[in-house]
N, C-alpha and C. Protein backbone atom coordinates (compact mmCIF):
# COMPACT_ATOMS: atom_id res chain seq x y z
N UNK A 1 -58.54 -8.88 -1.80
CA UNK A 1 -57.88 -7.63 -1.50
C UNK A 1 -57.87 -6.76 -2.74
N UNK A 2 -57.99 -5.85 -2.66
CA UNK A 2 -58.12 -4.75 -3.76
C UNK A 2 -56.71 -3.75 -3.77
N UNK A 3 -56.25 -2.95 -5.05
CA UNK A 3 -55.51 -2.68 -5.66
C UNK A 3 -54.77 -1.87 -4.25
N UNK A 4 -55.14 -1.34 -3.91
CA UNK A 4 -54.70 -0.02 -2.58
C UNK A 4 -53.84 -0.99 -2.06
N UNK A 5 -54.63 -1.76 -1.23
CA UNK A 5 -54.07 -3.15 -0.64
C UNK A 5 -52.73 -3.28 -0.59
N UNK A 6 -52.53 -4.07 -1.51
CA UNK A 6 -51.82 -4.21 -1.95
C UNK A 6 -50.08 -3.89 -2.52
N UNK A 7 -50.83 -2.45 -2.64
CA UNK A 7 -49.90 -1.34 -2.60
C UNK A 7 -49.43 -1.05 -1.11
N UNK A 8 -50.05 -1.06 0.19
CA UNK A 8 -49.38 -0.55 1.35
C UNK A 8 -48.86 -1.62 1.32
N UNK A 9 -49.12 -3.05 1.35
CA UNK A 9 -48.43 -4.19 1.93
C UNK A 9 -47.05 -4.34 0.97
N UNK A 10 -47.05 -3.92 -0.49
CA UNK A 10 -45.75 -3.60 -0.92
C UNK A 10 -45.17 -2.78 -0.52
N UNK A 11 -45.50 -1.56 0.11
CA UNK A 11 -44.89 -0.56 0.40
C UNK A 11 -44.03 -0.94 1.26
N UNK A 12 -45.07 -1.69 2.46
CA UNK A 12 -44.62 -1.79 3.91
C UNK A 12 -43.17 -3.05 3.48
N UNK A 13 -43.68 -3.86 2.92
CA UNK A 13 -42.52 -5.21 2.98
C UNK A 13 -41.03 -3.90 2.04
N UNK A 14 -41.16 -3.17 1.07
CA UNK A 14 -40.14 -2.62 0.65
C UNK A 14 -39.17 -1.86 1.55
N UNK A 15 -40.19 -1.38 2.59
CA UNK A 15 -39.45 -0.49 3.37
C UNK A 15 -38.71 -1.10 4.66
N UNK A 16 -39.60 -2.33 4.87
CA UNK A 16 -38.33 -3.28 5.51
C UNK A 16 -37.51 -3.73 5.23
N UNK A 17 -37.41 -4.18 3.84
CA UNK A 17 -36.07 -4.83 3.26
C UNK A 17 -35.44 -3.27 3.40
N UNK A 18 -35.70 -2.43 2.89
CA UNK A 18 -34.56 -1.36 2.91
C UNK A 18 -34.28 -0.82 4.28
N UNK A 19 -34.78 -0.93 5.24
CA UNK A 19 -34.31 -0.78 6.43
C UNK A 19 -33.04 -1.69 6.88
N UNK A 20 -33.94 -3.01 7.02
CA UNK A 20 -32.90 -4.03 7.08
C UNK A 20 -31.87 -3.92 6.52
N UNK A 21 -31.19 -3.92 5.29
CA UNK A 21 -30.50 -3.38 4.69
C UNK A 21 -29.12 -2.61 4.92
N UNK A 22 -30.37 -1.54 5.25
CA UNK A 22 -29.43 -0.37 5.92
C UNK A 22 -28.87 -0.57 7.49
N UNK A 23 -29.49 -1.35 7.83
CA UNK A 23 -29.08 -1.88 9.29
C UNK A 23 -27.76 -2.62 9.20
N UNK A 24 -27.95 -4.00 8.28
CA UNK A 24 -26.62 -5.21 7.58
C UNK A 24 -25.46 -3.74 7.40
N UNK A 25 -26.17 -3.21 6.56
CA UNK A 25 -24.92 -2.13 6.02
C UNK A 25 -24.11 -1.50 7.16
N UNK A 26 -24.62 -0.67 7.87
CA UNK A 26 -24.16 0.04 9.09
C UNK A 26 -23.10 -0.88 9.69
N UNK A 27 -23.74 -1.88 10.11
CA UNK A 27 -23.31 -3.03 10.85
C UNK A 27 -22.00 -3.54 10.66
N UNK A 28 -21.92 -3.59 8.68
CA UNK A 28 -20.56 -4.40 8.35
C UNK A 28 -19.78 -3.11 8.49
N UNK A 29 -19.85 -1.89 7.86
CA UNK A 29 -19.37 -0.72 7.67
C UNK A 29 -18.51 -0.57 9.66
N UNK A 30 -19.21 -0.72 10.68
CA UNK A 30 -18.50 -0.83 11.80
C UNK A 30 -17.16 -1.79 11.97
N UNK A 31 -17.36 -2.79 11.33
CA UNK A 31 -16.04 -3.81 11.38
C UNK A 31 -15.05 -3.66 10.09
N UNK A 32 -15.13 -2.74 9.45
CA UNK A 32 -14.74 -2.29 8.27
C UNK A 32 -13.21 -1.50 8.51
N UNK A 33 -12.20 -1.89 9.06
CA UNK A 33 -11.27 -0.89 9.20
C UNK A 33 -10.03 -0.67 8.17
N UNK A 34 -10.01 0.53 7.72
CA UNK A 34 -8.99 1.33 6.55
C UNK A 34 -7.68 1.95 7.64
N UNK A 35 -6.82 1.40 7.07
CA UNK A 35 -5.30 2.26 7.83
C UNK A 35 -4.80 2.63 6.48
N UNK A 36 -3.31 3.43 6.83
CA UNK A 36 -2.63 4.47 6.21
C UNK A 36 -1.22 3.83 6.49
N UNK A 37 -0.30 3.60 5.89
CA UNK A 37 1.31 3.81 5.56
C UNK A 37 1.79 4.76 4.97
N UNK A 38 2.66 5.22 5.38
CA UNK A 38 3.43 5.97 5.00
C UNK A 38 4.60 5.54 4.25
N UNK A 39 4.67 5.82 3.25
CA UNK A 39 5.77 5.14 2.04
C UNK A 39 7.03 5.74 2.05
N UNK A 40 7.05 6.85 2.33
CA UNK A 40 8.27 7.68 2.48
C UNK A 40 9.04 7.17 3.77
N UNK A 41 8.32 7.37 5.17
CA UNK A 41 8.61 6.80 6.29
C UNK A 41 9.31 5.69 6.24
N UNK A 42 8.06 4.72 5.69
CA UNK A 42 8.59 3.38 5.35
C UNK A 42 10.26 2.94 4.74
N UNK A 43 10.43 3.43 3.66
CA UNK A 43 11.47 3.22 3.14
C UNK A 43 12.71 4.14 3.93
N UNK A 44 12.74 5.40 4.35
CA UNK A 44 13.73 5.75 5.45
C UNK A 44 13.74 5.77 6.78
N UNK A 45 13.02 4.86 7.36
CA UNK A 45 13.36 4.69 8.92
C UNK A 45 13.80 3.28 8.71
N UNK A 46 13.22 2.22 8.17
CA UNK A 46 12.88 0.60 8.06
C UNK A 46 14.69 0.45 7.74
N UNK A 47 15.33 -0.44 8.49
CA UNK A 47 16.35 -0.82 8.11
C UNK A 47 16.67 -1.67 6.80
N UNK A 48 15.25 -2.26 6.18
CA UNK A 48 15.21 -2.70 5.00
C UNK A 48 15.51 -1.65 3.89
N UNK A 49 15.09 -0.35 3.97
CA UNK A 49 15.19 0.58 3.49
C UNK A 49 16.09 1.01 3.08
N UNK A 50 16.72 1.42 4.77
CA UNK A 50 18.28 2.13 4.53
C UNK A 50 19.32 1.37 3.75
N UNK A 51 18.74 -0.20 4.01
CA UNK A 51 20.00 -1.07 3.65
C UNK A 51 19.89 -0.94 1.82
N UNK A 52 18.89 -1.02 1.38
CA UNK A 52 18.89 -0.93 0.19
C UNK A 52 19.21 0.73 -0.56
N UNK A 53 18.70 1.41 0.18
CA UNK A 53 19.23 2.35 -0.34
C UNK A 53 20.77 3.09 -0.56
N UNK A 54 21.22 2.75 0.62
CA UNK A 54 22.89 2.22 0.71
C UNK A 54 23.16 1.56 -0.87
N UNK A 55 22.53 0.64 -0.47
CA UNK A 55 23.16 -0.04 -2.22
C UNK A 55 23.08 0.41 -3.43
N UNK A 56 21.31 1.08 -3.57
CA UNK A 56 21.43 1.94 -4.54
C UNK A 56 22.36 3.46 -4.74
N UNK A 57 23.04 3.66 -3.61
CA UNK A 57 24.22 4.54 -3.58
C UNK A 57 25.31 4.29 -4.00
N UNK A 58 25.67 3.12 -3.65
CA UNK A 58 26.92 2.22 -3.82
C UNK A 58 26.76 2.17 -5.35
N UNK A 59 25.89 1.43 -5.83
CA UNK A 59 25.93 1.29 -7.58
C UNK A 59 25.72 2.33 -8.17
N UNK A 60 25.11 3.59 -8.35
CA UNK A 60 25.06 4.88 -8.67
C UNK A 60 26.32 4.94 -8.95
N UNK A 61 27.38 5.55 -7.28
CA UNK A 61 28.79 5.86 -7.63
C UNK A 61 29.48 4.96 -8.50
N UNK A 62 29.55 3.87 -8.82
CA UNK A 62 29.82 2.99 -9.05
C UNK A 62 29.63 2.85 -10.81
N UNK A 63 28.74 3.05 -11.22
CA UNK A 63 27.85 3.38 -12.45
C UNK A 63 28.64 4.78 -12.93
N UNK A 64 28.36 5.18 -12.56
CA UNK A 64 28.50 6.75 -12.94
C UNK A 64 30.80 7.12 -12.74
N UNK A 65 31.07 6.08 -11.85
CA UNK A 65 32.88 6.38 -12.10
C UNK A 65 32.68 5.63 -13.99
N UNK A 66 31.97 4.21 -14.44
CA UNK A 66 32.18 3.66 -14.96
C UNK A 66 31.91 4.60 -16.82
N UNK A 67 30.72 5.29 -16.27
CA UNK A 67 30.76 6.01 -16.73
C UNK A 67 31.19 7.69 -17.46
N UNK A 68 31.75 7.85 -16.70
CA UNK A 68 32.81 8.77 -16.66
C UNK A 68 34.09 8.70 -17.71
N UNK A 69 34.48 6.94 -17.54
CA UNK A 69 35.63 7.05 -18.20
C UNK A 69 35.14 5.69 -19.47
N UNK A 70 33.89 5.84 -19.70
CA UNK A 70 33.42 5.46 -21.47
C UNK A 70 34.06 6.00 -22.02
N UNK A 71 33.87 5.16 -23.00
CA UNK A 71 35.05 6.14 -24.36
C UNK A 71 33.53 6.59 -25.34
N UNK A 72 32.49 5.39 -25.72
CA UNK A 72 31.63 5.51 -26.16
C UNK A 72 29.70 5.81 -25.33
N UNK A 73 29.31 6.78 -26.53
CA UNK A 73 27.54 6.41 -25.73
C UNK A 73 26.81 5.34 -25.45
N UNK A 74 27.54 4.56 -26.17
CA UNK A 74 26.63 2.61 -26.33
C UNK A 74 27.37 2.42 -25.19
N UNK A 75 28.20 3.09 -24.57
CA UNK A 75 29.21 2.29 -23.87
C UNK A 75 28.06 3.00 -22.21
N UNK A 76 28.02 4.07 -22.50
CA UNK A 76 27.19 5.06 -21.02
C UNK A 76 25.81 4.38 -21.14
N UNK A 77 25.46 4.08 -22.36
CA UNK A 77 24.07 4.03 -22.37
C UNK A 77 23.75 2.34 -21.81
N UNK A 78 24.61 1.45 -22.29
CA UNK A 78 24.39 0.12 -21.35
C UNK A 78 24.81 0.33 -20.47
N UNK A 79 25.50 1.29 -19.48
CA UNK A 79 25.56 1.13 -18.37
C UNK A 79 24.60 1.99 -17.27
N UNK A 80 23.94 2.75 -18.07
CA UNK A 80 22.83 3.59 -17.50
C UNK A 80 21.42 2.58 -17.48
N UNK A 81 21.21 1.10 -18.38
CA UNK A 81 20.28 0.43 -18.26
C UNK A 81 20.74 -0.59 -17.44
N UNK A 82 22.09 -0.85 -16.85
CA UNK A 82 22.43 -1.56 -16.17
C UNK A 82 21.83 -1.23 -14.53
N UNK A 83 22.20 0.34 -14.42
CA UNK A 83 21.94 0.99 -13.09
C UNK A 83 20.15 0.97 -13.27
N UNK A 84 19.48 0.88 -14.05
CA UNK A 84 17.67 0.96 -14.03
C UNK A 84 17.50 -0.16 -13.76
N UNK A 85 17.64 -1.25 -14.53
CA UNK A 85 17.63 -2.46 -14.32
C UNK A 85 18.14 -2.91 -12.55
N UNK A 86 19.24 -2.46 -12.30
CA UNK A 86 19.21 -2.73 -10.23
C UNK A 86 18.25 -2.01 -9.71
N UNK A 87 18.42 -0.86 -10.23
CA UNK A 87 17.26 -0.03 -9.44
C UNK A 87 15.89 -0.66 -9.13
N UNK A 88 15.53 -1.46 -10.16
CA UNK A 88 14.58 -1.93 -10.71
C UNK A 88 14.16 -3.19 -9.90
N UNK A 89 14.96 -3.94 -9.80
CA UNK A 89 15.06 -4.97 -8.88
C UNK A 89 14.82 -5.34 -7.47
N UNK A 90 15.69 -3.94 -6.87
CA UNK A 90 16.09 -3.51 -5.67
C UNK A 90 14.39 -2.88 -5.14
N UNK A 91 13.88 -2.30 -6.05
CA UNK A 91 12.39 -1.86 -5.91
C UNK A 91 11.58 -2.43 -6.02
N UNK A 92 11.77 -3.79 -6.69
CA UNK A 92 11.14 -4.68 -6.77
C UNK A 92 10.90 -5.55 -4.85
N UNK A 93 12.38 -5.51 -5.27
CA UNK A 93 12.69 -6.20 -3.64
C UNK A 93 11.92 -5.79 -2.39
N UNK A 94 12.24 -4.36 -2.55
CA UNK A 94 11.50 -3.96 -1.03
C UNK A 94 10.60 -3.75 -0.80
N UNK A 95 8.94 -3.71 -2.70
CA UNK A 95 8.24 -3.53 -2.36
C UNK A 95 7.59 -5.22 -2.03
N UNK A 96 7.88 -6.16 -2.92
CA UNK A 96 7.53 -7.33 -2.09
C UNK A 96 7.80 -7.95 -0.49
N UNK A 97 8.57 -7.43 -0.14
CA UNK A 97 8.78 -7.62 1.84
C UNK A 97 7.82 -6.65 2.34
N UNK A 98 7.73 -4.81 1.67
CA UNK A 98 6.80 -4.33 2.41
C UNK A 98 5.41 -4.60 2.38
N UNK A 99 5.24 -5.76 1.50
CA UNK A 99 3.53 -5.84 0.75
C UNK A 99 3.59 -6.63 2.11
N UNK A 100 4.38 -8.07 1.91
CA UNK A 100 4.34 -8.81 3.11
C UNK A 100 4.13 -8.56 4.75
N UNK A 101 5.42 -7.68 4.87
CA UNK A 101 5.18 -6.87 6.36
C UNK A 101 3.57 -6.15 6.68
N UNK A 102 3.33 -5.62 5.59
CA UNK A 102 1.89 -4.89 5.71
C UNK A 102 1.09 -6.25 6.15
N UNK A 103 0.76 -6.98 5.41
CA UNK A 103 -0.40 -8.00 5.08
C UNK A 103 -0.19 -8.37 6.50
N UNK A 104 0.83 -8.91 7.25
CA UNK A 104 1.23 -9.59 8.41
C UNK A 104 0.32 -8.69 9.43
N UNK A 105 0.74 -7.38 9.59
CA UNK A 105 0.37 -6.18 10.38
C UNK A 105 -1.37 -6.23 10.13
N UNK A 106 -2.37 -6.25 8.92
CA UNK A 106 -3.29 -5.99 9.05
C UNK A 106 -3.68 -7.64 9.20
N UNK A 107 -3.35 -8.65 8.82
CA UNK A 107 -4.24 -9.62 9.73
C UNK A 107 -4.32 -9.73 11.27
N UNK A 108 -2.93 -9.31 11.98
CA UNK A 108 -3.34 -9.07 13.57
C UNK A 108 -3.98 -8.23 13.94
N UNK A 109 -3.76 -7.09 13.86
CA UNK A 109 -4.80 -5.76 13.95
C UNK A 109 -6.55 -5.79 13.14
N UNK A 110 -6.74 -6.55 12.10
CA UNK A 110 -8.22 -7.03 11.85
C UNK A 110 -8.60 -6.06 11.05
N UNK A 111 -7.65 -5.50 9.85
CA UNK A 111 -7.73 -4.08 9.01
C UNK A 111 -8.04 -5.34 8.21
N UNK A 112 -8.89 -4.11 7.22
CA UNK A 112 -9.20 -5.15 5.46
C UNK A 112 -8.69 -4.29 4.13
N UNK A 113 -8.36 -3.00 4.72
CA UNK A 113 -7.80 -1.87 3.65
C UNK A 113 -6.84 -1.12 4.10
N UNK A 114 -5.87 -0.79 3.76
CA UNK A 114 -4.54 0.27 3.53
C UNK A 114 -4.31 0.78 2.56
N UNK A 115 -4.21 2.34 2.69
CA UNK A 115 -3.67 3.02 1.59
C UNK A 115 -2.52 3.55 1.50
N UNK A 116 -2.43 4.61 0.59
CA UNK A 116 -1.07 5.09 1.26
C UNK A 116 -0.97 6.60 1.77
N UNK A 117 -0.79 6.95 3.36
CA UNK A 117 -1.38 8.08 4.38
C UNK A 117 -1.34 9.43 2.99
N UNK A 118 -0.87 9.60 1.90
CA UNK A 118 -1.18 10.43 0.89
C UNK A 118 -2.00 11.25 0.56
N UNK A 119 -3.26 9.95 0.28
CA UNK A 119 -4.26 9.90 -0.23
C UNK A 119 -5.34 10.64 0.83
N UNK A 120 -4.92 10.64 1.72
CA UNK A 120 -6.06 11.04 2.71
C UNK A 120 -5.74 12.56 3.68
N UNK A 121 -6.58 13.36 3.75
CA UNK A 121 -6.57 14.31 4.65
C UNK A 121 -6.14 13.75 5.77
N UNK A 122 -6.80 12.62 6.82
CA UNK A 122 -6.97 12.82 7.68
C UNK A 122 -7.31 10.84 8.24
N UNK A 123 -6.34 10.44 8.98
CA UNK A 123 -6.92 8.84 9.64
C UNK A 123 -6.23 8.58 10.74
N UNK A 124 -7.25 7.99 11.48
CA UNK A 124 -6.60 7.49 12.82
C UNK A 124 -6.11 6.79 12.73
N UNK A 125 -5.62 5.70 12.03
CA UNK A 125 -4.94 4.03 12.00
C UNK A 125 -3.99 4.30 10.99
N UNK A 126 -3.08 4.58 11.67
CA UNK A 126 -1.21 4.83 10.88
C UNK A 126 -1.28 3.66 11.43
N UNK A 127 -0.30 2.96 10.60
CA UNK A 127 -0.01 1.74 10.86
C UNK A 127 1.74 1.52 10.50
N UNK A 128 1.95 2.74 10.07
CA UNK A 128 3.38 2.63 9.38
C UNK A 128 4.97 2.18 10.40
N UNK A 129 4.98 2.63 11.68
CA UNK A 129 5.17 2.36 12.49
C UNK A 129 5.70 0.43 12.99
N UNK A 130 4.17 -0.10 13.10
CA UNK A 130 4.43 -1.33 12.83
C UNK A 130 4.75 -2.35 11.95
N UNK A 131 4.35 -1.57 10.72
CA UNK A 131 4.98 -2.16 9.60
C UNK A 131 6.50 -2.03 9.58
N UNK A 132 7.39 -1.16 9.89
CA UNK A 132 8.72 -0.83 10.31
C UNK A 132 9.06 -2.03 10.88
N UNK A 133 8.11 -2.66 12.18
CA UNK A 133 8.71 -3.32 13.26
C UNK A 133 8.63 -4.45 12.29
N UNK A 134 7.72 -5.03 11.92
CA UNK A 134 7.70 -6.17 10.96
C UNK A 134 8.81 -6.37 9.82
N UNK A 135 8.87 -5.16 9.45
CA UNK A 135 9.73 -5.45 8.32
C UNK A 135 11.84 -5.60 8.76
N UNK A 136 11.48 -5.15 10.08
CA UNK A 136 13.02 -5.03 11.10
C UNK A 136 13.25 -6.45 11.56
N UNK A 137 12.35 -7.23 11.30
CA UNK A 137 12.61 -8.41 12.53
C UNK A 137 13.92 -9.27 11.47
């Protein structure tokens, strides 16, 4: 076989692998599903939410009478890292149950990505909703 040859039969085998390819690709890209939460939602409808946020109300007022009647700044100022520090916790708290509730929600539904509805103009798969229900039970 001579040089030409050679060259179509590379051509031809290249352009099948890249077809193929593009076929696999298409293919996985169909079973590929991205949803959206809503973080704001999340934290004020979800009774996990309210309940914590309640609390972070409760210690605020709470913080802030204590503060009021300091005599000293060392005295406001540990108690202003006292209130970050719950805050802190408390945010800690609800984002580990909502990571959970999520994860629960996209293995039944057969999602492999969530963002947060923010980020995006525009998606059909809110999912925030059921994450609520998950995180209510």
């Amino acid at each position: 076989m001579n040089k030409s040859t050679w060259l179509i039969v590379g051509a031809i085998l290249l352009g099948a692998l890249l077809i193929g390819g593009a076929v696999l690709f298409a293919a996985n890209q169909m079973s590929f599903k991205i949803a959206t939460v809503n973080l704001n939602k999340l934290i004020q409808d979800s009774e996990l939410g309210q309940k914590l946020g309640q609390e972070l109300n409760n210690k605020k007022t709470e913080i802030e009478g204590k503060i009021a009647s300091a005599k000293t700044n060392e005295e406001k100022e540990k108690l202003t890292k006292e209130f970050e520090q719950f805050q802190s916790t408390k945010d800690d708290e609800f984002t580990k149950k909502a990571k959970k509730a999520i994860s629960n929600v996209c293995k039944k539904k057969g999602i492999k990505a969530v963002a947060s509805s923010s980020m995006f103009v525009h998606n059909e798969l809110d999912i925030t909703d059921d994450v609520i229900k998950e995180l209510d039970k």
